[in-house]
N, C-alpha and C. Protein backbone atom coordinates (compact mmCIF):
# COMPACT_ATOMS: atom_id res chain seq x y z
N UNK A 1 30.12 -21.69 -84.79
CA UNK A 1 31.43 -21.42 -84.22
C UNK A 1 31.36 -20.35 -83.12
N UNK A 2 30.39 -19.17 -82.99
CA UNK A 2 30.62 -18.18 -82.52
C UNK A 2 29.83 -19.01 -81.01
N UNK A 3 29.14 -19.82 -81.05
CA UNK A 3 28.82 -19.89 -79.98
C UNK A 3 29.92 -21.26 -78.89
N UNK A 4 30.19 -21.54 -79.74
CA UNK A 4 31.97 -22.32 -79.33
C UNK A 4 32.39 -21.66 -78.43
N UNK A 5 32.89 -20.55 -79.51
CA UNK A 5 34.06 -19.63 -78.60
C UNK A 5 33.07 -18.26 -77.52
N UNK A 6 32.01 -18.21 -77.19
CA UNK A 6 31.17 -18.00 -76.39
C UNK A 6 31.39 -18.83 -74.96
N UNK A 7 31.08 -19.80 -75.29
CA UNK A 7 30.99 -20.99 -74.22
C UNK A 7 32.43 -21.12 -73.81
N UNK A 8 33.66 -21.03 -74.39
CA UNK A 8 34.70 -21.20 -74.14
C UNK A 8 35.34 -19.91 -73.49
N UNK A 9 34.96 -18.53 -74.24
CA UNK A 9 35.09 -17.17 -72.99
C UNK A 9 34.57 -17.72 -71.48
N UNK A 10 33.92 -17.96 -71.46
CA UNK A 10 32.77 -17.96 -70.45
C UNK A 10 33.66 -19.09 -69.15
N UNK A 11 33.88 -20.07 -69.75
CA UNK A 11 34.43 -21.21 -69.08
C UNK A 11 36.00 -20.62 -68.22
N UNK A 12 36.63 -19.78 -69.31
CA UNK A 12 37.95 -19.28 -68.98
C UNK A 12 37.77 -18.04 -68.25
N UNK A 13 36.55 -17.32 -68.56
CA UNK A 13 35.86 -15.95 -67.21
C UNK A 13 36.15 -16.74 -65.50
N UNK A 14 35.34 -18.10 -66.08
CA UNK A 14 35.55 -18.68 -64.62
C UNK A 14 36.86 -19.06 -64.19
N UNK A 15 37.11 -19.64 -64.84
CA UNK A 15 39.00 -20.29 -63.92
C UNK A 15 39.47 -19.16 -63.93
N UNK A 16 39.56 -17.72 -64.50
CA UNK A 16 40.08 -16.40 -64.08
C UNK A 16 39.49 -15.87 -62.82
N UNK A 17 38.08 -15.83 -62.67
CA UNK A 17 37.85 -15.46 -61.59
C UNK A 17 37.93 -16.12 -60.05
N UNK A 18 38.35 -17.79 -60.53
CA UNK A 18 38.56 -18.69 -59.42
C UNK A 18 39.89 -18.25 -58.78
N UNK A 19 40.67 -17.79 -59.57
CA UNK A 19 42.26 -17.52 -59.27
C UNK A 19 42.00 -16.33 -58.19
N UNK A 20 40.86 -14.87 -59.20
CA UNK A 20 40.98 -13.92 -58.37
C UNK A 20 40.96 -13.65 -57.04
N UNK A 21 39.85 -14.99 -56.91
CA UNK A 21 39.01 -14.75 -55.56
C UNK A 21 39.82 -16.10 -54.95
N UNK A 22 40.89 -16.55 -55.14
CA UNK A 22 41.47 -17.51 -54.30
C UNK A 22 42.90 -16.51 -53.80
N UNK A 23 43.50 -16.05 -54.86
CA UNK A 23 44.71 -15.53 -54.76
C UNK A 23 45.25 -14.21 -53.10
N UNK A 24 43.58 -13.14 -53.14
CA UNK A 24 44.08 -12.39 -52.05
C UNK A 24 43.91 -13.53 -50.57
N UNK A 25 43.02 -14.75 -50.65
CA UNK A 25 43.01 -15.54 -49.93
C UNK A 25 44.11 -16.02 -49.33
N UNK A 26 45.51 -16.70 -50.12
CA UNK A 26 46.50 -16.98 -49.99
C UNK A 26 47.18 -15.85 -49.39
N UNK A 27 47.01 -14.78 -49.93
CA UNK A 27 48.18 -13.91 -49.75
C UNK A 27 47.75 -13.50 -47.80
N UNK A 28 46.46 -13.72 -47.31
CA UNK A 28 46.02 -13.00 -46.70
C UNK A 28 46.62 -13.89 -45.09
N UNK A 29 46.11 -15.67 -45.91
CA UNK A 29 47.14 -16.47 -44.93
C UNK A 29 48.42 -16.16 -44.91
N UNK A 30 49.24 -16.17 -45.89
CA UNK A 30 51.06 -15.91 -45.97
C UNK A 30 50.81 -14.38 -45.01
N UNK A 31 50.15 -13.58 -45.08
CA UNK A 31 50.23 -12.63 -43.90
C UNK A 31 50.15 -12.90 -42.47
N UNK A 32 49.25 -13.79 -41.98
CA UNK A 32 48.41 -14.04 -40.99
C UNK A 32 49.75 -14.79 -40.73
N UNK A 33 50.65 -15.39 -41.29
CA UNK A 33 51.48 -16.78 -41.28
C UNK A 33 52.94 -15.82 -39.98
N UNK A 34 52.77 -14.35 -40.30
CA UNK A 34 53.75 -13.33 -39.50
C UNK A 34 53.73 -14.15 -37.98
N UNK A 35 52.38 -14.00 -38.09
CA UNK A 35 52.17 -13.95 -36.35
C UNK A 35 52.59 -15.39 -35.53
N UNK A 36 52.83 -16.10 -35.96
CA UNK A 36 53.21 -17.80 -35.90
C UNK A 36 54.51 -18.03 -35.70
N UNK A 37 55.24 -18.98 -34.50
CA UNK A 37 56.47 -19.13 -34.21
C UNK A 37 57.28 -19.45 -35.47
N UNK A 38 58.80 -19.16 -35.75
CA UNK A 38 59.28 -19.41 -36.95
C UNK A 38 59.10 -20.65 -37.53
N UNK A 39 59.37 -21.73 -36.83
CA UNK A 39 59.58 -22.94 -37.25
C UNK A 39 58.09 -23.40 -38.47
N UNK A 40 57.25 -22.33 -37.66
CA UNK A 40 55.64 -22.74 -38.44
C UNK A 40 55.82 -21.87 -39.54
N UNK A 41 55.95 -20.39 -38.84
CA UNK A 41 56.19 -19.53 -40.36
C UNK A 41 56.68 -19.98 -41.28
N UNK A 42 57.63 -20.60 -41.34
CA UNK A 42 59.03 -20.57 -42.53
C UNK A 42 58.05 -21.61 -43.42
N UNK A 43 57.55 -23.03 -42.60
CA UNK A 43 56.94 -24.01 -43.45
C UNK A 43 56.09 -23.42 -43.97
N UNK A 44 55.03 -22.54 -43.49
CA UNK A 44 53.80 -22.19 -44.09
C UNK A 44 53.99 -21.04 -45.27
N UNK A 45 55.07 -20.65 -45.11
CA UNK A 45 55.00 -19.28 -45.97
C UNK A 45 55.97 -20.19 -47.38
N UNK A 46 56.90 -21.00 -47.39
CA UNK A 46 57.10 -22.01 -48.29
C UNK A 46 56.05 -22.05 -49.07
N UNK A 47 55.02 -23.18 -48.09
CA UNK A 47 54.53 -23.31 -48.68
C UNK A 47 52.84 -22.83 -49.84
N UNK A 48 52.66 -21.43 -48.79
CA UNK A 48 51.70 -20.73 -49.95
C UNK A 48 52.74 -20.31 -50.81
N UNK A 49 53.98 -19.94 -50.36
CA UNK A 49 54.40 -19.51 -51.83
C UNK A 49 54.43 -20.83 -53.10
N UNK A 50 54.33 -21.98 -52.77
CA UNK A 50 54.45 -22.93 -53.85
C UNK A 50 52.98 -22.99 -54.47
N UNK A 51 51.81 -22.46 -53.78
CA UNK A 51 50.30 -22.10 -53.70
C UNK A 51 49.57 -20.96 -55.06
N UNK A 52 50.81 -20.12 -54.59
CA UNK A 52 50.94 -19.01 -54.81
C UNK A 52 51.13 -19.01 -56.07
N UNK A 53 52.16 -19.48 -56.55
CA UNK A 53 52.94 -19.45 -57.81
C UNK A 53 52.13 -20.20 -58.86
N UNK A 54 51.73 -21.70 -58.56
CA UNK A 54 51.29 -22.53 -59.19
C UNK A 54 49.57 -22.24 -59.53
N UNK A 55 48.95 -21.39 -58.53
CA UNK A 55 47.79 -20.83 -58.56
C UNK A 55 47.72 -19.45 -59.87
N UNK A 56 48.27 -19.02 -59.69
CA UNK A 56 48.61 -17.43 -60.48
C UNK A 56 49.12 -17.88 -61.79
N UNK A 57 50.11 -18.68 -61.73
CA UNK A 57 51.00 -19.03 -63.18
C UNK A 57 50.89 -19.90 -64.25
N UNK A 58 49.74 -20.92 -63.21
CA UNK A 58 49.19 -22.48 -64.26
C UNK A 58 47.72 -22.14 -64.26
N UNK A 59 47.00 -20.87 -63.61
CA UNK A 59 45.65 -21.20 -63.88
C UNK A 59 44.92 -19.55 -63.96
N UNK A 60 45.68 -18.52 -63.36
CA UNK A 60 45.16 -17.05 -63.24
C UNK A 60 45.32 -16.85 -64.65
N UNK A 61 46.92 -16.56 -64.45
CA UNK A 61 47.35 -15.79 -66.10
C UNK A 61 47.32 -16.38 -66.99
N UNK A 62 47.05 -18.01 -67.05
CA UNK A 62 46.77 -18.41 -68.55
C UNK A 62 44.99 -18.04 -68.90
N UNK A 63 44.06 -18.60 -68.07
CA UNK A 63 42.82 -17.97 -68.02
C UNK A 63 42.79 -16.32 -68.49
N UNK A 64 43.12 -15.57 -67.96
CA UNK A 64 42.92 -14.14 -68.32
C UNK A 64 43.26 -13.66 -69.76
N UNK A 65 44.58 -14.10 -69.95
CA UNK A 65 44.88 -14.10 -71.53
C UNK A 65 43.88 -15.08 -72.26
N UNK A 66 43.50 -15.71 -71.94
CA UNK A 66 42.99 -16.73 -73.18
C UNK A 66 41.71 -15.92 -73.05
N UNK A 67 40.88 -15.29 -71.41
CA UNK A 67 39.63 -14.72 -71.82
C UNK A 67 39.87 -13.18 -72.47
N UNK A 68 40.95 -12.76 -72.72
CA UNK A 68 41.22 -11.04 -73.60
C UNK A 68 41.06 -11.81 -74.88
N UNK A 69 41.89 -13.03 -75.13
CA UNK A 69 41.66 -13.45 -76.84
C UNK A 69 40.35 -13.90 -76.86
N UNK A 70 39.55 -14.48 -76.58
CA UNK A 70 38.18 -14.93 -76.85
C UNK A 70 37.37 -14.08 -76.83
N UNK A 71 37.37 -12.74 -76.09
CA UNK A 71 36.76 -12.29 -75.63
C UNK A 71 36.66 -10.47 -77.02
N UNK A 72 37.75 -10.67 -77.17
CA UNK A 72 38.35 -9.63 -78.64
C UNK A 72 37.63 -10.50 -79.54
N UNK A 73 37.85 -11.77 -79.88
CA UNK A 73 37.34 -12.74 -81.10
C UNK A 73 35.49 -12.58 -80.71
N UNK A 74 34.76 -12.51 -79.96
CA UNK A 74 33.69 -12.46 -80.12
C UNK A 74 33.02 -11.01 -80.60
N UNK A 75 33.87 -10.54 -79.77
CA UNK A 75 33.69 -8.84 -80.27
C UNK A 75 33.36 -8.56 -81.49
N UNK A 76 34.70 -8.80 -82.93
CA UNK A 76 34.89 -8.97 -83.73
C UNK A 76 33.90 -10.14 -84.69
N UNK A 77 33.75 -11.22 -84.33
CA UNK A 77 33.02 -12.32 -85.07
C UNK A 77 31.62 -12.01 -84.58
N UNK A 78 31.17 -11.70 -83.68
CA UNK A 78 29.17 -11.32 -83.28
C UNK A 78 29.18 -9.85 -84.17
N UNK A 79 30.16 -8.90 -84.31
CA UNK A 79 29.65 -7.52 -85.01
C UNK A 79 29.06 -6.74 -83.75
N UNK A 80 29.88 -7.17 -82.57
CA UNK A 80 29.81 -6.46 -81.54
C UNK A 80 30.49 -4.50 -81.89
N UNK A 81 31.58 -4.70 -82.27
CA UNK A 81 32.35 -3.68 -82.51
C UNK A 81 31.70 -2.57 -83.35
N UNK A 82 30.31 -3.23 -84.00
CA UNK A 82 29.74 -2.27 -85.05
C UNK A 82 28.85 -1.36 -84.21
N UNK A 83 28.30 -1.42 -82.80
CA UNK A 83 27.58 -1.10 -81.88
C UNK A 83 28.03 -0.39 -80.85
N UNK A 84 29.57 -0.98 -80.61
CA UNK A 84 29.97 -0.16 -78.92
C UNK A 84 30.08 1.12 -78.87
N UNK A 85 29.91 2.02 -79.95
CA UNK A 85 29.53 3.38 -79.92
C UNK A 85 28.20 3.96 -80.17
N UNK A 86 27.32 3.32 -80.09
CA UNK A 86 26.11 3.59 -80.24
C UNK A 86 25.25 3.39 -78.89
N UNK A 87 23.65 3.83 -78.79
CA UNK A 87 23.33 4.35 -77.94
C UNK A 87 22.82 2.09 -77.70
N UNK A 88 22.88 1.40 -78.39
CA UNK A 88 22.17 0.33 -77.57
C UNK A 88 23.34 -0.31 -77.29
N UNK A 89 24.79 0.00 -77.79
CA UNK A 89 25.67 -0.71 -77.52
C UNK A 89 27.01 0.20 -76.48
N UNK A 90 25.79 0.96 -75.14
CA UNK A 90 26.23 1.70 -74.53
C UNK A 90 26.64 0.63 -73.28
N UNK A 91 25.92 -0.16 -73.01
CA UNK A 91 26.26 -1.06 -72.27
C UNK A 91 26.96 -2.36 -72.00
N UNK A 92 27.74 -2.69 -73.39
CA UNK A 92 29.15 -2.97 -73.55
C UNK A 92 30.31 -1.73 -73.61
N UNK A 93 30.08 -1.19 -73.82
CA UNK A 93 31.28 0.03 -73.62
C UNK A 93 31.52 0.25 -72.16
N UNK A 94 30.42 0.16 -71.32
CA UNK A 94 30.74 0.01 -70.12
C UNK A 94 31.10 -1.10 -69.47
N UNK A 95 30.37 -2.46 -70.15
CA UNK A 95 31.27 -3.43 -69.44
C UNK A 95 32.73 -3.42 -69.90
N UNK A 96 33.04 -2.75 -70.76
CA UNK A 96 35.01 -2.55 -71.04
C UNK A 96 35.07 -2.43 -70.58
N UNK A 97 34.70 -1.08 -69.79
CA UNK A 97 35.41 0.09 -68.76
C UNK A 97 35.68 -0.59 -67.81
N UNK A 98 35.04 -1.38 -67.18
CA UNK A 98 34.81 -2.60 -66.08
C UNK A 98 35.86 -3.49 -66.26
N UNK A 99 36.00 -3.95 -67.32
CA UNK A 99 37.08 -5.32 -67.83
C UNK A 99 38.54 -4.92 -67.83
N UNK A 100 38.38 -3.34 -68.21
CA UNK A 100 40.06 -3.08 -68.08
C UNK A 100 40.78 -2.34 -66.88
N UNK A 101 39.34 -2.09 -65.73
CA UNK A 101 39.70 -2.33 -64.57
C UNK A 101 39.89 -3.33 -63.87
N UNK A 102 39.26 -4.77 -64.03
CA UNK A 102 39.40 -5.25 -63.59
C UNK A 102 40.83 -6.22 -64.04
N UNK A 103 41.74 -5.80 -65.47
CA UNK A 103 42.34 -6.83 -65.38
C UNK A 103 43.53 -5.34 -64.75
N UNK A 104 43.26 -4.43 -64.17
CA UNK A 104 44.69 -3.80 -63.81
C UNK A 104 44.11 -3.98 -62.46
N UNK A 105 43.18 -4.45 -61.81
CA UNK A 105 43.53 -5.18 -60.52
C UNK A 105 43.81 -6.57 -60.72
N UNK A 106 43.86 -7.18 -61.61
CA UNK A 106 44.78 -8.68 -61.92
C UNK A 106 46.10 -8.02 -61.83
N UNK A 107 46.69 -7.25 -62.20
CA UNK A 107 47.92 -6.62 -62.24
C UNK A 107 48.34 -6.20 -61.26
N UNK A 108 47.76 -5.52 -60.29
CA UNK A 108 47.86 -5.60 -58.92
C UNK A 108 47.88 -6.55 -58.13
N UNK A 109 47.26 -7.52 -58.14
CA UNK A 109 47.75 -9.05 -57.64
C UNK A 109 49.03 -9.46 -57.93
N UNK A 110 48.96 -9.27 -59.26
CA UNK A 110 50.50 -9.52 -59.40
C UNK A 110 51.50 -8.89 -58.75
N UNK A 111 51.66 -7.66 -58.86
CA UNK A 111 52.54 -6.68 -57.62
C UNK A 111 52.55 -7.09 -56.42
N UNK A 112 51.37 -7.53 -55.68
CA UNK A 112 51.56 -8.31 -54.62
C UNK A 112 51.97 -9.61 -54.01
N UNK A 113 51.88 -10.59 -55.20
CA UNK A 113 52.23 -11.37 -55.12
C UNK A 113 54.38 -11.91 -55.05
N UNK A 114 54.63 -10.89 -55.75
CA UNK A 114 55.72 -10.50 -56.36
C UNK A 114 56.57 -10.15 -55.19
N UNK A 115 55.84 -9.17 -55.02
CA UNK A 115 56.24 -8.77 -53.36
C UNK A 115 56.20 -9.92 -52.12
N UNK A 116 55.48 -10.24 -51.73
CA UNK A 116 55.46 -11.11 -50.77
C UNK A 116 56.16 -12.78 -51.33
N UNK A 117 56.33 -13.16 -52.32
CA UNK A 117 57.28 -13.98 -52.30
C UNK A 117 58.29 -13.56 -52.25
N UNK A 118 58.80 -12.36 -52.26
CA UNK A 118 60.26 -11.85 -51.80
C UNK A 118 59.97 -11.56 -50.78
N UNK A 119 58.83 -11.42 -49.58
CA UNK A 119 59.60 -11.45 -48.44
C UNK A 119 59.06 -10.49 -47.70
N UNK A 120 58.31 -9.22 -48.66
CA UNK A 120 57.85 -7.91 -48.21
C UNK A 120 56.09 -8.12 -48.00
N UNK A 121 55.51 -7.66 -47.11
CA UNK A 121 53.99 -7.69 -46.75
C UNK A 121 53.89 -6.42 -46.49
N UNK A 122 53.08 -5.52 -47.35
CA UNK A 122 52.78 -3.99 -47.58
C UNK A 122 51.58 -4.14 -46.61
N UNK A 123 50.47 -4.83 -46.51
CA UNK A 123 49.18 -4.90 -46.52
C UNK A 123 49.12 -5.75 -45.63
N UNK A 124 47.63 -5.29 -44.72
CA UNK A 124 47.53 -5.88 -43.23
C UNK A 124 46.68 -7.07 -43.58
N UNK A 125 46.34 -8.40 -43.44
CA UNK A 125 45.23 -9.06 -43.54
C UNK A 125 43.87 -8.92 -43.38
N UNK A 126 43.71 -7.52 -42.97
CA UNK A 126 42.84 -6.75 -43.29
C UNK A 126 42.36 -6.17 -44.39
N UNK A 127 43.48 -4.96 -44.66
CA UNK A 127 43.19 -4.52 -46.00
C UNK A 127 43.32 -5.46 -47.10
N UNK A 128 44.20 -6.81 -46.99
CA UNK A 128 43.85 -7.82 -48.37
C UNK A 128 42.24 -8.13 -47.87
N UNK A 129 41.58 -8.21 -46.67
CA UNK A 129 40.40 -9.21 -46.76
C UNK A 129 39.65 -8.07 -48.02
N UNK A 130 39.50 -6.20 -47.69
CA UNK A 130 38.77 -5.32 -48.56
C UNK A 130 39.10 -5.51 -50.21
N UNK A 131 40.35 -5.78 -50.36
CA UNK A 131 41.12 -5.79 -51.26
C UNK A 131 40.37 -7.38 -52.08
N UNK A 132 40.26 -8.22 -50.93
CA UNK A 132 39.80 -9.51 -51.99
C UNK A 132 38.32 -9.32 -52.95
N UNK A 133 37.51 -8.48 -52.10
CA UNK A 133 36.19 -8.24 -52.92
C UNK A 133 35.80 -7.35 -54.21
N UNK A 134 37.07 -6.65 -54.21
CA UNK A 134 37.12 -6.36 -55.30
C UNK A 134 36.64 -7.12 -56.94
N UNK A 135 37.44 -8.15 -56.87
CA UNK A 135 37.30 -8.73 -58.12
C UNK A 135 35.59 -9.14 -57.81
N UNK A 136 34.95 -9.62 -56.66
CA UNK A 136 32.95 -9.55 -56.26
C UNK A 136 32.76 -7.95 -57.00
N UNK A 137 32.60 -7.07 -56.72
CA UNK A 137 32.03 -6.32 -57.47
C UNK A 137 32.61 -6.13 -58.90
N UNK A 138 32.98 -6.32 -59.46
CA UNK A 138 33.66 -6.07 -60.82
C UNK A 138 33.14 -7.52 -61.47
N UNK A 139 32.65 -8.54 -61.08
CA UNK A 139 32.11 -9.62 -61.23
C UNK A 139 30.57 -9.30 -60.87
N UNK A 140 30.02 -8.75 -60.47
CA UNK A 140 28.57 -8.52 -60.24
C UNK A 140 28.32 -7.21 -61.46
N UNK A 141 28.94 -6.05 -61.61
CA UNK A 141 29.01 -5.33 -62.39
C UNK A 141 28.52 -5.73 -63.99
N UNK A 142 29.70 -6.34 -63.92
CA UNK A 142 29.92 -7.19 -65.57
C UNK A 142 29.13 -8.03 -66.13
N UNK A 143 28.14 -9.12 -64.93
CA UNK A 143 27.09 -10.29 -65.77
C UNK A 143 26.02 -8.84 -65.12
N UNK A 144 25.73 -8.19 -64.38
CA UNK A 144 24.47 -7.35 -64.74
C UNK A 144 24.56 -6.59 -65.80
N UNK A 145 25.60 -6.10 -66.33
CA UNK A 145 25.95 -5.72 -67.69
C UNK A 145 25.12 -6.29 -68.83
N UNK A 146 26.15 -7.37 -68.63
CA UNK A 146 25.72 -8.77 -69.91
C UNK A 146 24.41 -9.15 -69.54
N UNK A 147 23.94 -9.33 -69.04
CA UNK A 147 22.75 -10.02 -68.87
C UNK A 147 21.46 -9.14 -68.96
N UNK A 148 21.08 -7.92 -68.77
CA UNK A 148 19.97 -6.80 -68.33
C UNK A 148 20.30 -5.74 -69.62
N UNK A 149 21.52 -5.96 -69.52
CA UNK A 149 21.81 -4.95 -70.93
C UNK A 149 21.09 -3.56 -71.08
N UNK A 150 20.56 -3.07 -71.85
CA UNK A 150 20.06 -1.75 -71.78
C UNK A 150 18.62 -1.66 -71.09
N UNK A 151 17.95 -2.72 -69.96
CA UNK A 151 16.84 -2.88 -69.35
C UNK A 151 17.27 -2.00 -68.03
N UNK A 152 18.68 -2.15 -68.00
CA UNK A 152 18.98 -0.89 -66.76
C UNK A 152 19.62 0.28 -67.15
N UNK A 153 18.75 1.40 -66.22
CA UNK A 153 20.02 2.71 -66.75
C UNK A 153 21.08 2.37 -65.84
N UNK A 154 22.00 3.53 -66.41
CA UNK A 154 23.42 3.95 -65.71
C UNK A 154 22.94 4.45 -64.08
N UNK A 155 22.14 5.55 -64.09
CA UNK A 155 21.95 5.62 -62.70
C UNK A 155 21.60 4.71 -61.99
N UNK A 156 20.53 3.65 -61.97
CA UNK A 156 20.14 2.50 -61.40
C UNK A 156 21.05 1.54 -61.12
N UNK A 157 22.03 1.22 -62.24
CA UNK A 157 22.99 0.53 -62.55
C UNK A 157 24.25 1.14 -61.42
N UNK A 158 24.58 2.03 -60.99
CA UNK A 158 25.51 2.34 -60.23
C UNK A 158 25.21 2.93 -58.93
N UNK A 159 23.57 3.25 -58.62
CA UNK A 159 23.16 3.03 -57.18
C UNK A 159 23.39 2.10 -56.50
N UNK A 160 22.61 0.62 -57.61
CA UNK A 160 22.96 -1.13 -57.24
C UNK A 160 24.21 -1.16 -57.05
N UNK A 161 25.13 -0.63 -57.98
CA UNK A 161 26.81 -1.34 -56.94
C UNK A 161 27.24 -0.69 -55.71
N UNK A 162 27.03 0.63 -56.28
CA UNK A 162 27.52 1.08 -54.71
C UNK A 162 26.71 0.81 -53.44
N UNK A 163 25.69 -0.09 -53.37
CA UNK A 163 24.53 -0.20 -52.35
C UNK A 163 25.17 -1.80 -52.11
N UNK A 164 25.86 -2.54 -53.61
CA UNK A 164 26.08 -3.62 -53.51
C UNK A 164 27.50 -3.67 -52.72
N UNK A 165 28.31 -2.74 -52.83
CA UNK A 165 29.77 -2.62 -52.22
C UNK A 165 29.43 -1.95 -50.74
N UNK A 166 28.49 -1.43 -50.57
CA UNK A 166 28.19 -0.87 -49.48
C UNK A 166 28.38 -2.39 -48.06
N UNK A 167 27.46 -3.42 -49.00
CA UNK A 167 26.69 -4.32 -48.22
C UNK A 167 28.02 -5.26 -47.77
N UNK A 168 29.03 -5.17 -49.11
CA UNK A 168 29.99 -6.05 -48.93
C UNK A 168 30.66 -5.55 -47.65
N UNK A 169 30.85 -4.21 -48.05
CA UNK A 169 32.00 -3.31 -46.64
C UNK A 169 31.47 -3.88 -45.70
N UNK A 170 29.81 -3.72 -45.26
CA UNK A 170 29.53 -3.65 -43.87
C UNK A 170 30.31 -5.11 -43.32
N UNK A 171 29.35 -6.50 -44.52
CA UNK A 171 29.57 -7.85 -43.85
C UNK A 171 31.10 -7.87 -43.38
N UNK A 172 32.06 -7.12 -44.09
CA UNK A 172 33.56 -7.53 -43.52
C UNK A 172 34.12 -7.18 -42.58
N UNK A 173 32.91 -5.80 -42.12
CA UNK A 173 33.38 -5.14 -40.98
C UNK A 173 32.76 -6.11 -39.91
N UNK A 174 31.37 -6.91 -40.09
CA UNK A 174 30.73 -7.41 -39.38
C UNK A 174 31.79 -8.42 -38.74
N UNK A 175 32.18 -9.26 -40.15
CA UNK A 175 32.90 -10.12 -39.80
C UNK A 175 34.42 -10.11 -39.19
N UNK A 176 35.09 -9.32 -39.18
CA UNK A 176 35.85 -8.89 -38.59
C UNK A 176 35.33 -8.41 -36.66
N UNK A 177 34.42 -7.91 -36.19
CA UNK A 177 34.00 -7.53 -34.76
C UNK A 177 33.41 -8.91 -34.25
N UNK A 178 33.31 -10.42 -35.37
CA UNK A 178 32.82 -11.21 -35.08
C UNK A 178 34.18 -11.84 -34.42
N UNK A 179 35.50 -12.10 -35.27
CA UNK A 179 36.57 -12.06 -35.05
C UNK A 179 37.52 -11.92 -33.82
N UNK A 180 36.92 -11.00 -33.53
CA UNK A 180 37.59 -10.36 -32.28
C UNK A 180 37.36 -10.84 -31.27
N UNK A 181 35.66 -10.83 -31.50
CA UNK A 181 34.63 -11.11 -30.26
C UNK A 181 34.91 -12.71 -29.76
């Protein structure tokens, strides 16, 4: 059974993270959608909001909840929980730390989303493009976690992201002067 509901976290990790990394996408067009004569705006911003909604509401937030319950149930059923305070089960305690950041930037999507179907755009299509990679490192974080487990330290372990977020910044800056050019 435990490896059931393994395979079934895992499956629902993904359609959560498909949402993540689709959602600042949308939002970033419904921005971009400003600059466009009305007649185009009005259709296009319709219609990511119908994008929008049906993306986030039939496939983000049911995924995310179902991966907190599967994801508590393995905890509990592997005898994970007997470890996360101990020195080999130091590296699930950190992938929490990771997980409950990353679902209060799911929560932040939501705020934005919320927002801009009413109408308001806080954020330049810029700062959503920085804003979309987020959920990339918090997703690179988490399977080097799971996967290397205590084969990496903490220092090594957080040189690699910030060298890994480093690399992301540059490409967006790259890609952005590509943009222009």
């Amino acid at each position: 059974m435990y490896s059931y509901l393994k395979a079934l976290h895992i499956i629902f990790i993904v359609t959560w993270f498909a949402g993540l990394f689709y959602m600042p996408r949308l939002f970033i067009y419904n921005v971009e959608a400003l600059q466009k004569p009305e007649e185009v705006r009005v259709a296009l911003q319709q219609q990511f909001t119908i994008m929008m909604k049906r993306l986030w509401y039939g496939i983000t937030w049911p995924s995310a909840i179902i991966t907190l319950f599967l994801g508590t149930t393995i905890l509990f059923t592997g005898g994970w929980n007997n470890i996360i305070f101990l020195e080999e089960g130091r590296w699930l305690l950190i992938k929490l730390c990771f997980v409950v950041f990353l679902y209060a930037y799911h929560l932040s999507l939501h705020i934005i989303l919320r927002q801009q179907v009413k109408g308001v755009f806080n954020y330049t299509s810029q700062q959503l493009r920085l804003w979309n990679e987020v959920a990339t490192v918090f997703l690179f974080a988490i399977v080097m976690l799971v996967v290397v487990k205590q084969s990496i330290s903490v220092v090594w372990g957080l040189v690699g992201l910030v060298a890994f977020i480093a690399l992301l910044t540059g490409a967006i800056k790259i890609y952005k002067l590509i943009r222009k050019g």
